[in-house]
Protein backbone atom coordinates (compact mmCIF):
# COMPACT_ATOMS: atom_id res chain seq x y z
CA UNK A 1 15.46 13.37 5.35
CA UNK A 2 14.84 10.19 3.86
CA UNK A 3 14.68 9.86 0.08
CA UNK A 4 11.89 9.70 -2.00
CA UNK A 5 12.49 6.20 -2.98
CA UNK A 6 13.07 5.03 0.35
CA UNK A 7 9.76 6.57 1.03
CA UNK A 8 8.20 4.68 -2.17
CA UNK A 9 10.28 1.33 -0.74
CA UNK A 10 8.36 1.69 2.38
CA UNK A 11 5.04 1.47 0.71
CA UNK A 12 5.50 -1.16 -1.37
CA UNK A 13 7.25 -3.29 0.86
CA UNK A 14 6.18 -2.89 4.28
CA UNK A 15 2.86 -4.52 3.96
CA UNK A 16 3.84 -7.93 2.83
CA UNK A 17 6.19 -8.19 5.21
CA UNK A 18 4.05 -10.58 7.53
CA UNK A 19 4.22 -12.93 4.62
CA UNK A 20 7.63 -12.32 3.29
CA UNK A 21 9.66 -12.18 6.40
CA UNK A 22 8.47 -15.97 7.44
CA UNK A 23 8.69 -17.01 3.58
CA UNK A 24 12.18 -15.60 3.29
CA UNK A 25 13.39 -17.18 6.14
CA UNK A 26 11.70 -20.56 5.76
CA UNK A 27 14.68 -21.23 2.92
CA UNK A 28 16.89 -22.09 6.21
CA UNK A 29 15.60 -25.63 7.49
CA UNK A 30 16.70 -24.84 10.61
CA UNK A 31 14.22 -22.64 11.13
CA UNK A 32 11.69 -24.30 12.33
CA UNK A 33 8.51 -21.37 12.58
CA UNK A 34 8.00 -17.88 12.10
CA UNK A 35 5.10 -15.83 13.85
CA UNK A 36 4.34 -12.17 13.73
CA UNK A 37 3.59 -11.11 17.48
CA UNK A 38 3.79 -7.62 19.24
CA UNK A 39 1.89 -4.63 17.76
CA UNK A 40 1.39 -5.72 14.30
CA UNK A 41 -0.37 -8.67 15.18
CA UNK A 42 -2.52 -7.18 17.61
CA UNK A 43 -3.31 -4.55 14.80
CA UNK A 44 -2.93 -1.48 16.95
CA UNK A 45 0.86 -0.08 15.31
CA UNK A 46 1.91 3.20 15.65
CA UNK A 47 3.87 5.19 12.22
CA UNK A 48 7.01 3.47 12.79
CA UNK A 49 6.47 0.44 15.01
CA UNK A 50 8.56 -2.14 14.81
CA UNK A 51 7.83 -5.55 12.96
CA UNK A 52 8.01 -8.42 15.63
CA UNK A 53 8.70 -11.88 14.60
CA UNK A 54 8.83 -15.17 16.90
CA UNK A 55 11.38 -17.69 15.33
CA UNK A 56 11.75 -20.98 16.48
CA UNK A 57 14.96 -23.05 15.69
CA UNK A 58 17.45 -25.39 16.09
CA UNK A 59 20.55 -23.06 15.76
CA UNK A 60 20.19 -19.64 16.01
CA UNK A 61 23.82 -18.91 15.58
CA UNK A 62 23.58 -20.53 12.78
CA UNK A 63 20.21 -19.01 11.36
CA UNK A 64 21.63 -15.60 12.05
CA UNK A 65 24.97 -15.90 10.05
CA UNK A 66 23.25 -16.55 6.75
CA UNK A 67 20.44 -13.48 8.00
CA UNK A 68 22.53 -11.15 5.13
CA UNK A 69 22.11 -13.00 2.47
CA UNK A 70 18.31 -15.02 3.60
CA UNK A 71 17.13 -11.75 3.90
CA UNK A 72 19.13 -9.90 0.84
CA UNK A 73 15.55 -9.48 -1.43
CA UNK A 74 14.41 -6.78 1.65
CA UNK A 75 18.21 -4.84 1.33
CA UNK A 76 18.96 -3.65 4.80
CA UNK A 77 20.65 -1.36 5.18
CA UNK A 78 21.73 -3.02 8.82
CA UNK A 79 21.39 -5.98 10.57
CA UNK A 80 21.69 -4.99 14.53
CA UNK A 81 22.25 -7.70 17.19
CA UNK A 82 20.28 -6.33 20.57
CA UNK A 83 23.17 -6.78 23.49
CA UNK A 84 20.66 -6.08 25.92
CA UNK A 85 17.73 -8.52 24.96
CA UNK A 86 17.38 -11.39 26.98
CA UNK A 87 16.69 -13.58 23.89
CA UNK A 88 18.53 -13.85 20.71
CA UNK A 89 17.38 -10.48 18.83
CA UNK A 90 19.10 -9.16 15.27
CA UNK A 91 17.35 -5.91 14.12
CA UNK A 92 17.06 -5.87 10.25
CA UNK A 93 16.66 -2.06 9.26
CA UNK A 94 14.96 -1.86 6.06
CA UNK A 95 15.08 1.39 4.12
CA UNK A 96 12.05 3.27 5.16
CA UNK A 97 13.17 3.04 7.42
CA UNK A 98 11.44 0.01 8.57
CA UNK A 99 12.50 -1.55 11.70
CA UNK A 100 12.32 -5.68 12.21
CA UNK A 101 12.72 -7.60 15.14
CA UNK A 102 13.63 -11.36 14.97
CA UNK A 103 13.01 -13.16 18.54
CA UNK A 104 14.81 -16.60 18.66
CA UNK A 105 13.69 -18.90 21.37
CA UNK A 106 17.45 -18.76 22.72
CA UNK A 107 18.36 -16.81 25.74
CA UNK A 108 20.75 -14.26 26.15
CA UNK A 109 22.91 -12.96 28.69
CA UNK A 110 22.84 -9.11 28.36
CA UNK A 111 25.92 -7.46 27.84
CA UNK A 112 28.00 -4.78 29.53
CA UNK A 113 28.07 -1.20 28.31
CA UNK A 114 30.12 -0.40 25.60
CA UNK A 115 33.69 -0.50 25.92
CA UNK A 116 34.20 2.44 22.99
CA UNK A 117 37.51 1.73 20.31
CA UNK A 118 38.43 1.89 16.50
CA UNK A 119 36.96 -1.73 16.28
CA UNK A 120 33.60 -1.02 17.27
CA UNK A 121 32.53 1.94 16.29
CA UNK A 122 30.43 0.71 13.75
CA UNK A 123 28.57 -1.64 15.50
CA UNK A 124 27.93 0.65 18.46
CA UNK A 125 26.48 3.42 16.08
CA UNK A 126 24.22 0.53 14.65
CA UNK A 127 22.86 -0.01 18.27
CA UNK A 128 22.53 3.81 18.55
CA UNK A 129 20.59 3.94 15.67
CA UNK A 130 18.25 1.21 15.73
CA UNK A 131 17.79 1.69 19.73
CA UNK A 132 16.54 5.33 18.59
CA UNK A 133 14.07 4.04 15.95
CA UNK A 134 12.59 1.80 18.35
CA UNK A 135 12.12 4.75 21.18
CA UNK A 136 10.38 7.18 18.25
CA UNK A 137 8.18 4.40 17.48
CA UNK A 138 7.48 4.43 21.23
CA UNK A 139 6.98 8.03 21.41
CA UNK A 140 4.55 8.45 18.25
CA UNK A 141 2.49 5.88 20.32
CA UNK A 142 2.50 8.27 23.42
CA UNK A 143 4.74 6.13 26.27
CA UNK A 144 6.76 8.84 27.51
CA UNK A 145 7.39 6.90 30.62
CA UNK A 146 9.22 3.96 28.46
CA UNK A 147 11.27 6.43 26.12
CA UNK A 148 12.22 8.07 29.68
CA UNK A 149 13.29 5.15 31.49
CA UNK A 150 15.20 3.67 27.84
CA UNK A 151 17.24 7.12 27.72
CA UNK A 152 18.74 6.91 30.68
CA UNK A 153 19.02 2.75 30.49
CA UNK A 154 20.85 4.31 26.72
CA UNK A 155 22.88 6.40 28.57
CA UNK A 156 24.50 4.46 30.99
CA UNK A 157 24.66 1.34 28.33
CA UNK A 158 26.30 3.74 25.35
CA UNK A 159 26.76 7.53 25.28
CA UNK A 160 28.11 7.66 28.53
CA UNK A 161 31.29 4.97 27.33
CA UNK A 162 31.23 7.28 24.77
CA UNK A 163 31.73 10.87 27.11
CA UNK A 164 28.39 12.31 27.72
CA UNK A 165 27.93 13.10 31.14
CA UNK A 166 24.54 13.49 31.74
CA UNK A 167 21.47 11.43 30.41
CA UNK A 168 19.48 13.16 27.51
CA UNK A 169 15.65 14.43 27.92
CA UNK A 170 15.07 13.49 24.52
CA UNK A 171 15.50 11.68 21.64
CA UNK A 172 16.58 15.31 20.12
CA UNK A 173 18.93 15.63 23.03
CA UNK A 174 20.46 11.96 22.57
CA UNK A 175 20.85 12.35 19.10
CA UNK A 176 22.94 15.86 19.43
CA UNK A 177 24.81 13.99 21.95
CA UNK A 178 25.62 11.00 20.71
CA UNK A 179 26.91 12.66 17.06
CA UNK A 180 28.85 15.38 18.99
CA UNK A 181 30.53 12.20 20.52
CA UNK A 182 30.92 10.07 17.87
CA UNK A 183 32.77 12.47 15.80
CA UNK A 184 35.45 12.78 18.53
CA UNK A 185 35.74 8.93 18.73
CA UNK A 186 35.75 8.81 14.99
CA UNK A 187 38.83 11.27 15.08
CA UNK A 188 40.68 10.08 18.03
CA UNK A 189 40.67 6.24 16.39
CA UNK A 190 41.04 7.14 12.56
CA UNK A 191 37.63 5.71 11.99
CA UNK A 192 34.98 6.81 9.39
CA UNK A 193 31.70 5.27 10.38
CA UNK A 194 29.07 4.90 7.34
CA UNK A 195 26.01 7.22 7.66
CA UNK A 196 23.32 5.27 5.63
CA UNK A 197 21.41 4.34 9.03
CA UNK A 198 21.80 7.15 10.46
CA UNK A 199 20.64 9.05 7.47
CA UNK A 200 17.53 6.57 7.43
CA UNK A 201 16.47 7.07 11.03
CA UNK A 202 17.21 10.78 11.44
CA UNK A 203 14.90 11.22 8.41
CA UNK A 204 12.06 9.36 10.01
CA UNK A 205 12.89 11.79 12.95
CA UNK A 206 12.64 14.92 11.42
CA UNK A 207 9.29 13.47 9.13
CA UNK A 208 7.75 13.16 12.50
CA UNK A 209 8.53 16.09 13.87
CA UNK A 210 10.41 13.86 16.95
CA UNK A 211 13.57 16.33 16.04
């Protein structure tokens, strides 16, 4: 489970994040706007919904190398690039854990499935990770239908590269899964893969009863 002082972190900091995301990342002139959109802004979140933010710039390449250290005050524990978006998305995870979405007004080509090795183990257990906060935040909320259809898009975009063979149920089932898989790729390549996220999320998990 989480610890307590994640727990406290979440409390004190996730309510000034509308203010402190934008004010954080106004240091960067090329950013030229921030706006909170999606659930937040509506006012209708669920436990763990995500917070959305609209970003507007001049180089988002650019804007999202110096993310690590414009956004250092919040310590992430991750900063997760979506390969599937259609826009320029990164993913700060926030102990909580709190889950941020940063939209650029770029477009992106979504990428392949995962080609699994020793060189990108890390990031794909990021995407794992932060993909599965999203879909409990989605669940809490009651859209079965979108965590269905987002397992099996997860399982043909990342656990089967890895060596599941069949799409998981659940997010209980996916998570079983993908460590059971993980392990043997972190074996087979010599590869220790930090557990800080994964200690995050499965904590928020298990708080919501979701495993």
């Amino acid at each position: 489970m989480g610890s307590v002082s994640d727990r406290v972190y979440r409390a004190q900091v996730e309510p000034s994040l509308a203010t402190e995301i934008p004010r954080l990342l106004a240091a960067d002139p090329r950013v030229l706007s921030v706006e909170l959109t999606g659930s937040r802004a509506r006012g209708d979140p669920g436990p763990l919904s995500d917070w959305d933010f609209a970003l507007v710039s001049n180089d988002a390449s650019g804007v999202c190398r110096r993310l690590p250290s414009l956004l250092s005050p919040l310590k992430p524990i991750a900063l997760v690039p979506d390969p599937l978006a259609r826009h320029v998305v990164v993913a700060p995870i926030l102990p909580g854990p709190v889950k941020v979405d940063l939209i650029f007004d770029e477009e992106h080509a979504p990428e392949p499935p995962w080609v699994p090795g020793g060189q990108n183990l890390i990031s794909i257990d990021a995407h794992f990770w932060d993909w599965t906060l999203w879909l409990a935040g989605k669940q809490l909320k009651g859209n079965e239908r979108l965590v269905q259809r987002e397992l099996s898009l997860m399982h043909q975009h990342l656990l089967a590269p890895l060596g599941v063979a069949a799409a998981p149920d659940s997010l209980g089932e996916a998570v079983l899964a993908y460590i059971e898989r993980r392990t043997a790729w972190e074996m087979r390549e010599g590869v220790v893969v930090p557990r800080e996220l994964e200690d995050a999320v499965r904590g928020a998990l298990v708080r919501h009863r979701l495993i």
